[in-house]
N, C-alpha and C. Protein backbone atom coordinates (compact mmCIF):
# COMPACT_ATOMS: atom_id res chain seq x y z
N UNK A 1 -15.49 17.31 -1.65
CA UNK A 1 -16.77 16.65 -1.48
C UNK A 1 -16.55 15.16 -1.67
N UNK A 2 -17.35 14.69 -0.58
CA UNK A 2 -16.37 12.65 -1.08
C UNK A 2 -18.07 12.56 -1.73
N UNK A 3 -17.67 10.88 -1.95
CA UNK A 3 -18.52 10.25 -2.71
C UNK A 3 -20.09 9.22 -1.41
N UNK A 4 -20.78 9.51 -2.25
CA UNK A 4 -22.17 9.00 -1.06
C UNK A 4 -21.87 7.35 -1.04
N UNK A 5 -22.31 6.77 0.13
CA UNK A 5 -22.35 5.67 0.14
C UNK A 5 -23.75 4.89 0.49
N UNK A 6 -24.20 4.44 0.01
CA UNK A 6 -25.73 3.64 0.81
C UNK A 6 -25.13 2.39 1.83
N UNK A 7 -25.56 2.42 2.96
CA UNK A 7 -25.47 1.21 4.21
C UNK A 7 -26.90 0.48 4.53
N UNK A 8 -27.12 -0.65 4.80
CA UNK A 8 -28.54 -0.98 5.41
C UNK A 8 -28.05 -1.18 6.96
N UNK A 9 -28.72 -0.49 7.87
CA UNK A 9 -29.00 -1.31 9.13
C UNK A 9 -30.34 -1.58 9.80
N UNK A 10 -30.04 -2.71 11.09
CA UNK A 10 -30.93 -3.28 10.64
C UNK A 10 -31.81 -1.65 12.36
N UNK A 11 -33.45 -1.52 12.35
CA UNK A 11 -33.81 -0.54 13.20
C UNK A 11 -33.55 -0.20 14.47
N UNK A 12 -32.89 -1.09 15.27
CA UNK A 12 -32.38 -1.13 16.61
C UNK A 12 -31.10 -0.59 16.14
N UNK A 13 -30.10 -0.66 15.27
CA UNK A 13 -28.74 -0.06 15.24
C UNK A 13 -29.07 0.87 14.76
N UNK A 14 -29.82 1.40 13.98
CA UNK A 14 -30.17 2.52 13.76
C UNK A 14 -30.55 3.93 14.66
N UNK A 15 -31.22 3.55 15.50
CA UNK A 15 -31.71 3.78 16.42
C UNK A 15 -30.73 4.30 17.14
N UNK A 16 -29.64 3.12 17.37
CA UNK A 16 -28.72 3.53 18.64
C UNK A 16 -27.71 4.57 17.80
N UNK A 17 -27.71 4.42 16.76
CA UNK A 17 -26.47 5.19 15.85
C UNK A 17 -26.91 6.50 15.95
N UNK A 18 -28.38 6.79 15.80
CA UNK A 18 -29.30 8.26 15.92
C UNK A 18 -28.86 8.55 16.75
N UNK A 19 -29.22 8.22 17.56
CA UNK A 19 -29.27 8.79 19.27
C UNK A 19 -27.56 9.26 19.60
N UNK A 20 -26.65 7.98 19.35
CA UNK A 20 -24.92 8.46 19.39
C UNK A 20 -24.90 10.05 18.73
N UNK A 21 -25.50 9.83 17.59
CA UNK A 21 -24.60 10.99 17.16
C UNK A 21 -25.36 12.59 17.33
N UNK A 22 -26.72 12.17 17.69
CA UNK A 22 -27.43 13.31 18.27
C UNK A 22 -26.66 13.65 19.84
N UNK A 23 -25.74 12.78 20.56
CA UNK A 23 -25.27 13.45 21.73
C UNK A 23 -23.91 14.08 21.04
N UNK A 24 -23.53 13.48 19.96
CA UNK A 24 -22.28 14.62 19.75
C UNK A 24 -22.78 15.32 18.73
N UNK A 25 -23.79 15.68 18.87
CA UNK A 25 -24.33 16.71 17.70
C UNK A 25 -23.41 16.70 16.35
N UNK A 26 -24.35 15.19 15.79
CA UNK A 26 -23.27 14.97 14.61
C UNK A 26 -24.74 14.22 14.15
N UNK A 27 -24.96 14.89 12.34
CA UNK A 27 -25.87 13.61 11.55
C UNK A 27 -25.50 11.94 12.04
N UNK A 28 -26.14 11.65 11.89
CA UNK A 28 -26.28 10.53 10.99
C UNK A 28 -24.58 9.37 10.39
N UNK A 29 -25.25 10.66 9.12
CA UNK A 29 -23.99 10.61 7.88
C UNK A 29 -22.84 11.15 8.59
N UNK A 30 -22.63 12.26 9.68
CA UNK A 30 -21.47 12.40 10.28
C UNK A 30 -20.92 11.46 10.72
N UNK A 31 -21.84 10.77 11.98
CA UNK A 31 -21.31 10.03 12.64
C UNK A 31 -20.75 8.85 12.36
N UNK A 32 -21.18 8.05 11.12
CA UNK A 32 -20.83 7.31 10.61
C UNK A 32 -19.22 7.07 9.81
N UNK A 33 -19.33 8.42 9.07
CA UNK A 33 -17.89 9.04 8.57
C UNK A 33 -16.96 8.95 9.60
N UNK A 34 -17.23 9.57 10.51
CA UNK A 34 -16.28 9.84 11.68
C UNK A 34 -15.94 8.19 12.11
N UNK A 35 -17.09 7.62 12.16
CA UNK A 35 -16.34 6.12 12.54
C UNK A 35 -15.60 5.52 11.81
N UNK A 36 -15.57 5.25 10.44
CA UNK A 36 -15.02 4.87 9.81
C UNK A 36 -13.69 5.56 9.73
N UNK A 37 -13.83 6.89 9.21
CA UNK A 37 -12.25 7.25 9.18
C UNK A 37 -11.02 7.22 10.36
N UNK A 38 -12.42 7.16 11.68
CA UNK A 38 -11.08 6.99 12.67
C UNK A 38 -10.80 5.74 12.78
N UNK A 39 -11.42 4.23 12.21
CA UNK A 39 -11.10 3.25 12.20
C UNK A 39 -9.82 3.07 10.79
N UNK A 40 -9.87 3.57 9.90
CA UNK A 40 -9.15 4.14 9.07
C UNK A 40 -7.57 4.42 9.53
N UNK A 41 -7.45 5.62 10.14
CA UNK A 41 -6.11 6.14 11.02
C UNK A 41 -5.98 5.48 11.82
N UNK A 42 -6.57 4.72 12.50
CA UNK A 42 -6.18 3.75 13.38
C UNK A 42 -5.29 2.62 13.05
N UNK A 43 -5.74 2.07 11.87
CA UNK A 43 -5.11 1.29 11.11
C UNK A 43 -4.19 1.54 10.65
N UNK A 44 -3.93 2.78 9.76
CA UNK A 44 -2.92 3.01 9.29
C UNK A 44 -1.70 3.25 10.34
N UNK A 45 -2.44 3.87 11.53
CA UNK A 45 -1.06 4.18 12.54
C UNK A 45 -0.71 2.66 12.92
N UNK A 46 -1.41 1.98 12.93
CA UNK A 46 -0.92 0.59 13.55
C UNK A 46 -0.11 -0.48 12.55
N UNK A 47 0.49 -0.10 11.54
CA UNK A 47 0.69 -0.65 10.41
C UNK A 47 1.91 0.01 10.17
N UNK A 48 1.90 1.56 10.45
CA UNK A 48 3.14 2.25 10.26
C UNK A 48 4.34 2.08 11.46
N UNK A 49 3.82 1.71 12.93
CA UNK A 49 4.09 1.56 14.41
C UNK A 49 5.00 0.33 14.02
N UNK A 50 4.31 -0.86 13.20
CA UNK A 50 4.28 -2.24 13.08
C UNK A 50 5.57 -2.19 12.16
N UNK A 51 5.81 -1.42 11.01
CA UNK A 51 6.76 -1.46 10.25
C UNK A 51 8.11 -0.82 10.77
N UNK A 52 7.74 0.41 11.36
CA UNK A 52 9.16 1.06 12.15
C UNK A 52 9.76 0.11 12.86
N UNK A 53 8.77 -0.64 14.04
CA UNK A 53 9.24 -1.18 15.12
C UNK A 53 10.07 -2.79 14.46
N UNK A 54 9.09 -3.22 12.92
CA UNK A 54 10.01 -4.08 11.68
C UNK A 54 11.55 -3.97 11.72
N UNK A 55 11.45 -2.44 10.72
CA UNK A 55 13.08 -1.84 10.37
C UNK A 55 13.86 -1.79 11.33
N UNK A 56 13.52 -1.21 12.83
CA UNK A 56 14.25 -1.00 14.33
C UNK A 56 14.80 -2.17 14.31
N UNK A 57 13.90 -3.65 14.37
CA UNK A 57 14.34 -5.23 14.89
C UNK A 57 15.70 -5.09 14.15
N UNK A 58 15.40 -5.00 12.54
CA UNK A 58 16.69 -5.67 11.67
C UNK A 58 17.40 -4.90 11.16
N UNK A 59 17.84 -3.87 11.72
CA UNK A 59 18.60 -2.75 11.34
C UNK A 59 20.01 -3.15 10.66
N UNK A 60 20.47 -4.17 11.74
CA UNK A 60 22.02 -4.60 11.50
C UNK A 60 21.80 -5.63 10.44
N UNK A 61 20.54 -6.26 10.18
CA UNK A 61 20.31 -7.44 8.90
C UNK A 61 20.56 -6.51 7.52
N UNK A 62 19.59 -5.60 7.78
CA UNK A 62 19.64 -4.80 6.33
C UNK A 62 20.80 -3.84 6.14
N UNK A 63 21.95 -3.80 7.29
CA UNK A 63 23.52 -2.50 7.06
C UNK A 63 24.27 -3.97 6.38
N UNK A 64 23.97 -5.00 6.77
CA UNK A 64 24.82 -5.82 7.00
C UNK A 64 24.59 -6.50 4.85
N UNK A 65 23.53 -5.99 4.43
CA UNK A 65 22.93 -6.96 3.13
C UNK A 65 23.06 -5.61 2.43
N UNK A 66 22.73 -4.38 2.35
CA UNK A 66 22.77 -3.63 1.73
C UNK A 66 23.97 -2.65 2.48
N UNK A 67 24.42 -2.70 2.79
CA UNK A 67 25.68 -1.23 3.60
C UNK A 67 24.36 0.05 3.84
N UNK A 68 25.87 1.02 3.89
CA UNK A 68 24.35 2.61 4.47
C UNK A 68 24.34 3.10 2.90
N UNK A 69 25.25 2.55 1.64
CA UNK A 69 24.49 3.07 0.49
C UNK A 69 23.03 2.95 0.46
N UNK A 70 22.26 3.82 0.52
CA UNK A 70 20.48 3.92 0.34
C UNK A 70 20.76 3.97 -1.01
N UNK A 71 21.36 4.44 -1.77
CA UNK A 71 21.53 5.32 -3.06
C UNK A 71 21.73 4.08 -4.17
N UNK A 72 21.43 2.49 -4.51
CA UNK A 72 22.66 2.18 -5.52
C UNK A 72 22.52 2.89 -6.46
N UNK A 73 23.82 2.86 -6.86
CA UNK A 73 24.79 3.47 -8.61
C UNK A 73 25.12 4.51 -7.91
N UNK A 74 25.05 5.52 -6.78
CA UNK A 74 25.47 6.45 -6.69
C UNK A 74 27.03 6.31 -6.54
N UNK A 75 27.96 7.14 -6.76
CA UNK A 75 29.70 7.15 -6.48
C UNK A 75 29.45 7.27 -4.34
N UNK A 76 30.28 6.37 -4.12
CA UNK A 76 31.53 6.46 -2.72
C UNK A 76 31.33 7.97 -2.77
N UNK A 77 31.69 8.59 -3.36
CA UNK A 77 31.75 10.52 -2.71
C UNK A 77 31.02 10.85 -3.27
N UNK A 78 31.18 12.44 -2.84
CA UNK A 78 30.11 13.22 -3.43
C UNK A 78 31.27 13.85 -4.77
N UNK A 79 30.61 14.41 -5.68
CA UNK A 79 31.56 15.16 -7.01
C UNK A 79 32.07 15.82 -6.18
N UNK A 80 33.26 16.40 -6.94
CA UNK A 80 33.78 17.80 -6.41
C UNK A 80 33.64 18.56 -7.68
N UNK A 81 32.99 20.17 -7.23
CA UNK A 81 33.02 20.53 -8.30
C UNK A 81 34.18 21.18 -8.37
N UNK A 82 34.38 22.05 -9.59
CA UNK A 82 35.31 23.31 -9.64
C UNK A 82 35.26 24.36 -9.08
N UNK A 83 36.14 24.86 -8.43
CA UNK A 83 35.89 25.97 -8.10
C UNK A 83 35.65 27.35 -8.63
N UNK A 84 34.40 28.47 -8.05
CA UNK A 84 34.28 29.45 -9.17
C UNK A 84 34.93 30.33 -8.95
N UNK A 85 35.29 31.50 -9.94
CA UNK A 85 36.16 32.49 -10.00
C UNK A 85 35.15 33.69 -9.83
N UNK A 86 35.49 34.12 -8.23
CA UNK A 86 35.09 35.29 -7.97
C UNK A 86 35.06 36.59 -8.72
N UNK A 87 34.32 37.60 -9.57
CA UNK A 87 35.20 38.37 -9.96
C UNK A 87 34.60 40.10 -8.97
């Protein structure tokens, strides 16, 4: 359940907002939600698009400043463990 919000508009947007969301058979309060959150994901996809297409540009800046360790402190290899004794 989200949290209520109060909006003022002014009776002409009102009006037109009624009528929108009475053709997609949506309240009010739907239609409004629905706008916002898809303005919401919109954003966020355009922000995430914006940062990939970031990292893509400078790929060789950041191998070149940090190497492909992602990991620091981790060891060059992986352990080896011991081997176990089947019995």
């Amino acid at each position: 359940m989200g949290k209520q919000t109060n909006i003022r508009l002014d009776d002409d947007v009102k009006a037109a907002a009624e009528d929108r969301a009475k053709r997609r058979g949506l309240t009010l309060q739907g239609y409004v939600a629905d706008l916002i959150q898809t303005d919401v994901n919109q954003s966020r996809a355009a922000f995430m698009a914006g940062a990939a297409a970031f990292l893509a540009a400078y790929t060789d800046e950041f191998d070149a400043e940090v190497g492909e360790d992602r990991y620091p402190g981790l060891p060059d290899k992986p352990a080896q463990t011991a081997p176990r004794d089947v019995a």
